[in-house]
C-alpha atoms as a PDB file:
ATOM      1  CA  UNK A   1       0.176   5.125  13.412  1.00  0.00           C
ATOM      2  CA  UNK A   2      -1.338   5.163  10.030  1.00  0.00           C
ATOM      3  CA  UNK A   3      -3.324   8.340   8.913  1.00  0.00           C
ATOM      4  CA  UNK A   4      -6.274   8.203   5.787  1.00  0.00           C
ATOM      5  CA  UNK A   5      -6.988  11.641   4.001  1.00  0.00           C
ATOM      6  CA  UNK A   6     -10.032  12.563   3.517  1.00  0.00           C
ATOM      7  CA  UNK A   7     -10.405  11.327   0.143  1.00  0.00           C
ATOM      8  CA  UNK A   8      -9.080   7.424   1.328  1.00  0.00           C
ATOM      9  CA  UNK A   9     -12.015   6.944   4.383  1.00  0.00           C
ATOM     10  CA  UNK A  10     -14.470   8.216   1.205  1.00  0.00           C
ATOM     11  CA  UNK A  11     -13.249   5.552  -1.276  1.00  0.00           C
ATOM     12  CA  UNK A  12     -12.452   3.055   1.595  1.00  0.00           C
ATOM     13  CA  UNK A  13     -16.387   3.828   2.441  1.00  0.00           C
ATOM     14  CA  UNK A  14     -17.734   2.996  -0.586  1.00  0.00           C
ATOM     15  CA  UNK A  15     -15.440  -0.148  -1.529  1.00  0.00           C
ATOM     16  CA  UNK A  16     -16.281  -1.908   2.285  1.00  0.00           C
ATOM     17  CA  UNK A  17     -20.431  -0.800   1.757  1.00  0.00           C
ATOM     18  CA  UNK A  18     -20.010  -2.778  -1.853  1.00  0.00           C
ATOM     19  CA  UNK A  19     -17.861  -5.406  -0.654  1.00  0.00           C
ATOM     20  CA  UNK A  20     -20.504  -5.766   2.669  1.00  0.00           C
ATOM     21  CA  UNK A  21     -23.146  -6.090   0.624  1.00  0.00           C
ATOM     22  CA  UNK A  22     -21.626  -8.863  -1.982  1.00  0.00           C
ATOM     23  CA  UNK A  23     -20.769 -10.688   1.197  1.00  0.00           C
ATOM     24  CA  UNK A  24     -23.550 -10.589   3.248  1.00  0.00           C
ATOM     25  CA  UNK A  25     -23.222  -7.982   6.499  1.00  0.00           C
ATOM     26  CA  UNK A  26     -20.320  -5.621   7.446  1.00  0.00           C
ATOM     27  CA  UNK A  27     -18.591  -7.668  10.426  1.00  0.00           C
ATOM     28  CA  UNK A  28     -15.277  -6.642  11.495  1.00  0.00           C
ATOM     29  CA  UNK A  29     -13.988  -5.751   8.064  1.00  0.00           C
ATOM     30  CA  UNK A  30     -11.510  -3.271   6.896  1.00  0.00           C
ATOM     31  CA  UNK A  31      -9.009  -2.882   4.577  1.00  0.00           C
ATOM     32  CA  UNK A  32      -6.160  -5.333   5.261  1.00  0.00           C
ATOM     33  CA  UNK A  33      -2.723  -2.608   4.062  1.00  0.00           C
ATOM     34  CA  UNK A  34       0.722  -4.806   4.003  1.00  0.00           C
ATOM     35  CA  UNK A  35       3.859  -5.595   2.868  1.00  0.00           C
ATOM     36  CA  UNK A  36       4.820  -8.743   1.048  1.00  0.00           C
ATOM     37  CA  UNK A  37       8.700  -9.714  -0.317  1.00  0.00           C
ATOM     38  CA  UNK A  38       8.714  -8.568  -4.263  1.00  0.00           C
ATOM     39  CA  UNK A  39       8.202  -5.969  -6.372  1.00  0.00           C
ATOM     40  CA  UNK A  40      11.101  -4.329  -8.304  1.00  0.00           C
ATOM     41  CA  UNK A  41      12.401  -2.532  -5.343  1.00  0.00           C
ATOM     42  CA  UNK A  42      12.317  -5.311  -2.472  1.00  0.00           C
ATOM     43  CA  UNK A  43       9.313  -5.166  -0.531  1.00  0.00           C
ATOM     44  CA  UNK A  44       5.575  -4.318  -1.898  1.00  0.00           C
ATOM     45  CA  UNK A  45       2.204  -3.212  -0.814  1.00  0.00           C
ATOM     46  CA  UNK A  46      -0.912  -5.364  -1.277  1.00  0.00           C
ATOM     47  CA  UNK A  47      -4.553  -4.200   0.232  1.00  0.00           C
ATOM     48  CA  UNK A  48      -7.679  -6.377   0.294  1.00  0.00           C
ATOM     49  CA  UNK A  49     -10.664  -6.424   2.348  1.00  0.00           C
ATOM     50  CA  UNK A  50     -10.673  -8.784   5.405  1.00  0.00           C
ATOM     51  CA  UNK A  51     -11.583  -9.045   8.893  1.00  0.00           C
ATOM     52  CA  UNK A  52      -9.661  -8.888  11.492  1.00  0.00           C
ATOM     53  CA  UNK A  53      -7.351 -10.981  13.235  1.00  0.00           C
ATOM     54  CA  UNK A  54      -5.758 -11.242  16.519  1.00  0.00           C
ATOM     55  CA  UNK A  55      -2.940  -9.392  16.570  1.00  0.00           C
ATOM     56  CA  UNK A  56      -3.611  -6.611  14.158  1.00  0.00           C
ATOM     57  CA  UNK A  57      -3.498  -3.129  14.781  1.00  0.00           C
ATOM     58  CA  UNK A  58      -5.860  -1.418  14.145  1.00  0.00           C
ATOM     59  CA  UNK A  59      -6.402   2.365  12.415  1.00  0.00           C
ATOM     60  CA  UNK A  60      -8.580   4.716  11.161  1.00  0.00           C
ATOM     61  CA  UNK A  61     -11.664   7.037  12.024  1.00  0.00           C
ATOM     62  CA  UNK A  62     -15.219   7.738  10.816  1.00  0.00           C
ATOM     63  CA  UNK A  63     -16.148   4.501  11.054  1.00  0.00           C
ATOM     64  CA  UNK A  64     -13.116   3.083   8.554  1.00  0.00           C
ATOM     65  CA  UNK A  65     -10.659   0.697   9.568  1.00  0.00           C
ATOM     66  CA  UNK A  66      -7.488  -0.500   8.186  1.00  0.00           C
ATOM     67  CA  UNK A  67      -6.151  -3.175   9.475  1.00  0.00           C
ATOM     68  CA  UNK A  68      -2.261  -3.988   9.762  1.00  0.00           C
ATOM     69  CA  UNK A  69      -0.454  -7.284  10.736  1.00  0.00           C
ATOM     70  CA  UNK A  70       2.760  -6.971  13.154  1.00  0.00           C
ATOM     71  CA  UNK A  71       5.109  -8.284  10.394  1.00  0.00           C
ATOM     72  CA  UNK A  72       3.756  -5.311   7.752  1.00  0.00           C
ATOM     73  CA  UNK A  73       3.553  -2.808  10.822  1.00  0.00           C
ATOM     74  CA  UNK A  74       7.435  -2.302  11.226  1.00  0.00           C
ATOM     75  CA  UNK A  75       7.290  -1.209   7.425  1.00  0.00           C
ATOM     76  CA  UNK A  76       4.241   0.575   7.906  1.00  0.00           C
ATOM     77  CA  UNK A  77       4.605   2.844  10.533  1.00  0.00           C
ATOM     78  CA  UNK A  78       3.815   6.744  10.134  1.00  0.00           C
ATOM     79  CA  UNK A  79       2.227   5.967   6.142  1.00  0.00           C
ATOM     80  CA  UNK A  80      -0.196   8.194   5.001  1.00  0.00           C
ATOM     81  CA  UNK A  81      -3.093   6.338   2.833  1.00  0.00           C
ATOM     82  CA  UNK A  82      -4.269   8.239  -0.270  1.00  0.00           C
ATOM     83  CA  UNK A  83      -6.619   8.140  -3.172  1.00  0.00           C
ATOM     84  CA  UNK A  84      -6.389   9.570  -6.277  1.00  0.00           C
ATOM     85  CA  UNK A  85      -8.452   9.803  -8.899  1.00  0.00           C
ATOM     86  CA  UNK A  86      -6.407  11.753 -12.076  1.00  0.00           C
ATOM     87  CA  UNK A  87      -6.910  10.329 -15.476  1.00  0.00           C
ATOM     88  CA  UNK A  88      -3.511   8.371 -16.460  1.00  0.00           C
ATOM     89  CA  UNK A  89      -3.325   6.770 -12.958  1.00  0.00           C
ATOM     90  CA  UNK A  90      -6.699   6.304 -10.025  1.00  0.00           C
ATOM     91  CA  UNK A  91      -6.506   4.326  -6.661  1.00  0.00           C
ATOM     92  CA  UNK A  92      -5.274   3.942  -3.194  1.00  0.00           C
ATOM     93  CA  UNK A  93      -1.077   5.960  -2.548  1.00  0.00           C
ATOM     94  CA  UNK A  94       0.919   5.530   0.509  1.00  0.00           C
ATOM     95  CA  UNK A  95       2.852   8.204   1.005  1.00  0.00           C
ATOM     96  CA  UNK A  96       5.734   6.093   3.621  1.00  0.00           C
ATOM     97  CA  UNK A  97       8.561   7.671   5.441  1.00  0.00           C
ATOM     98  CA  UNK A  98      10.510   4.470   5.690  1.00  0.00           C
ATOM     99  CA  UNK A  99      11.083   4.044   1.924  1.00  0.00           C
ATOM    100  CA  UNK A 100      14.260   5.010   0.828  1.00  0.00           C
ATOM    101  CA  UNK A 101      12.690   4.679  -2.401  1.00  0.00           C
ATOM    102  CA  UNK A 102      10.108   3.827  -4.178  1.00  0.00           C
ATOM    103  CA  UNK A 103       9.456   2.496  -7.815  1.00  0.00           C
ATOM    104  CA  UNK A 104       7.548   4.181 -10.704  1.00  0.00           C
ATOM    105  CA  UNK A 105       3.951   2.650  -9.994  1.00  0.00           C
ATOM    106  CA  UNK A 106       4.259   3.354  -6.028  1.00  0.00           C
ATOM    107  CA  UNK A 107       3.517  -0.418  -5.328  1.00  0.00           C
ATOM    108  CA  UNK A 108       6.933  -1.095  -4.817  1.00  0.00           C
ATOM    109  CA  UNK A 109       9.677   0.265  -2.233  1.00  0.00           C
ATOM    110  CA  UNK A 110      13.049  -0.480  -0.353  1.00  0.00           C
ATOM    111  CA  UNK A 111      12.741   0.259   3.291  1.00  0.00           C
ATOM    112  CA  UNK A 112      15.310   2.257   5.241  1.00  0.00           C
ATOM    113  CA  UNK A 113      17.752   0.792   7.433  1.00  0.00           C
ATOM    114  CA  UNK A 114      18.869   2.749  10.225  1.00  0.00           C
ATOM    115  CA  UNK A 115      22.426   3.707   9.708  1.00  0.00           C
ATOM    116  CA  UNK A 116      22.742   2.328   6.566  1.00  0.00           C
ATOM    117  CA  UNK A 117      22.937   3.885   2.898  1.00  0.00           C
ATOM    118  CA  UNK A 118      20.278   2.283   0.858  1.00  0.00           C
ATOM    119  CA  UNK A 119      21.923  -0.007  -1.340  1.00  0.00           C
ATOM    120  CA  UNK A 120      20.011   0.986  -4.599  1.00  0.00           C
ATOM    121  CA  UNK A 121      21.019   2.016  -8.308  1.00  0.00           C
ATOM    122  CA  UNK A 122      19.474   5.735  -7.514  1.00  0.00           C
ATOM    123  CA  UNK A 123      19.099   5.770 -11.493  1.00  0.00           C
ATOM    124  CA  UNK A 124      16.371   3.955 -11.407  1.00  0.00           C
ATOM    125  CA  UNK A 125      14.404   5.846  -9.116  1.00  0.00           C
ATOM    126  CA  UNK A 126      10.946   6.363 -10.598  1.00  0.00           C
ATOM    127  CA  UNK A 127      11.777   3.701 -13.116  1.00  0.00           C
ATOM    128  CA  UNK A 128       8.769   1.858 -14.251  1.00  0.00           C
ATOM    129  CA  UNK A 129       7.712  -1.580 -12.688  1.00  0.00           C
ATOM    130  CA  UNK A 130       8.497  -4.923 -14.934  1.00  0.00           C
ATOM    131  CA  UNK A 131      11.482  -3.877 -16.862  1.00  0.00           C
ATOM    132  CA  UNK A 132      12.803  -1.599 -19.242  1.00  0.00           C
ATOM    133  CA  UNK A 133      11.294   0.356 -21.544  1.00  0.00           C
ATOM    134  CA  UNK A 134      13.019  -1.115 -24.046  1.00  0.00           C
ATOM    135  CA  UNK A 135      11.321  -4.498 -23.218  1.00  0.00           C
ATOM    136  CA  UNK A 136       9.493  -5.952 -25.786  1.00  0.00           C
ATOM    137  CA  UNK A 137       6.331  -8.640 -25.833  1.00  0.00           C
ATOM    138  CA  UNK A 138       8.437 -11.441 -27.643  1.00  0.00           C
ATOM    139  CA  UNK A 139      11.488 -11.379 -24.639  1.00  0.00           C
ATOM    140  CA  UNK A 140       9.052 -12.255 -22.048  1.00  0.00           C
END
């Protein structure tokens, strides 16, 4: 089960009516939510509208959907889909119970494992995405 706040089916309402209308008609399209190898913590979210496909799953209510493959579901299950809209940071948050951590930006995570410790440096939970702060332009 995935759950939208209030504030996600708005945004989610407004991004599929513009994204309808640049594509000519609504069809079965929602917002595609998974989980892709990557990111500085293991796994990562990526979101796109799409239609859907056999096999999905397929959540929402007031007339959003989201739309979940079967691979991205095992990660997914029991998220909470958010938006925010503050001034240092606006979009789309999932709020998931089966990350044992997640990075700075909140694209990235490492799942839990069921009877496992997660395997993490917990010192660099919260760190920011890409590298150090110490980084600079000329070492990439």
């Amino acid at each position: 089960m995935i759950t939208l706040t209030d504030n996600a089916i708005e945004h989610l309402k407004e991004k599929l009516a513009s994204s309808s209308s640049e594509e000519g008609g609504t069809g079965d399209r929602g917002l595609r939510l998974l989980v892709e190898r990557g990111g500085c913590a293991g796994m990562q979210y990526a979101m796109k509208v799409d239609t859907r496909a056999e096999g999905d799953s397929v959540f929402g209510r007031e007339g959003v959907h989201v739309l979940v493959d079967a691979e991205s579901l095992v990660y997914l299950s029991g998220v909470e889909l958010d938006y925010h809209d503050d001034l240092t940071d606006s979009g789309f948050k999932i709020n998931n119970p089966n990350a044992a951590r997640s990075c700075g930006c909140g694209t990235s995570f490492e799942p839990t494992v069921a009877g496992q410790a997660p395997t993490y440096d917990e010192s660099m939970d919260g760190a920011v995405c890409g590298g150090s702060d110490d980084d600079s332009e000329g070492d990439r």
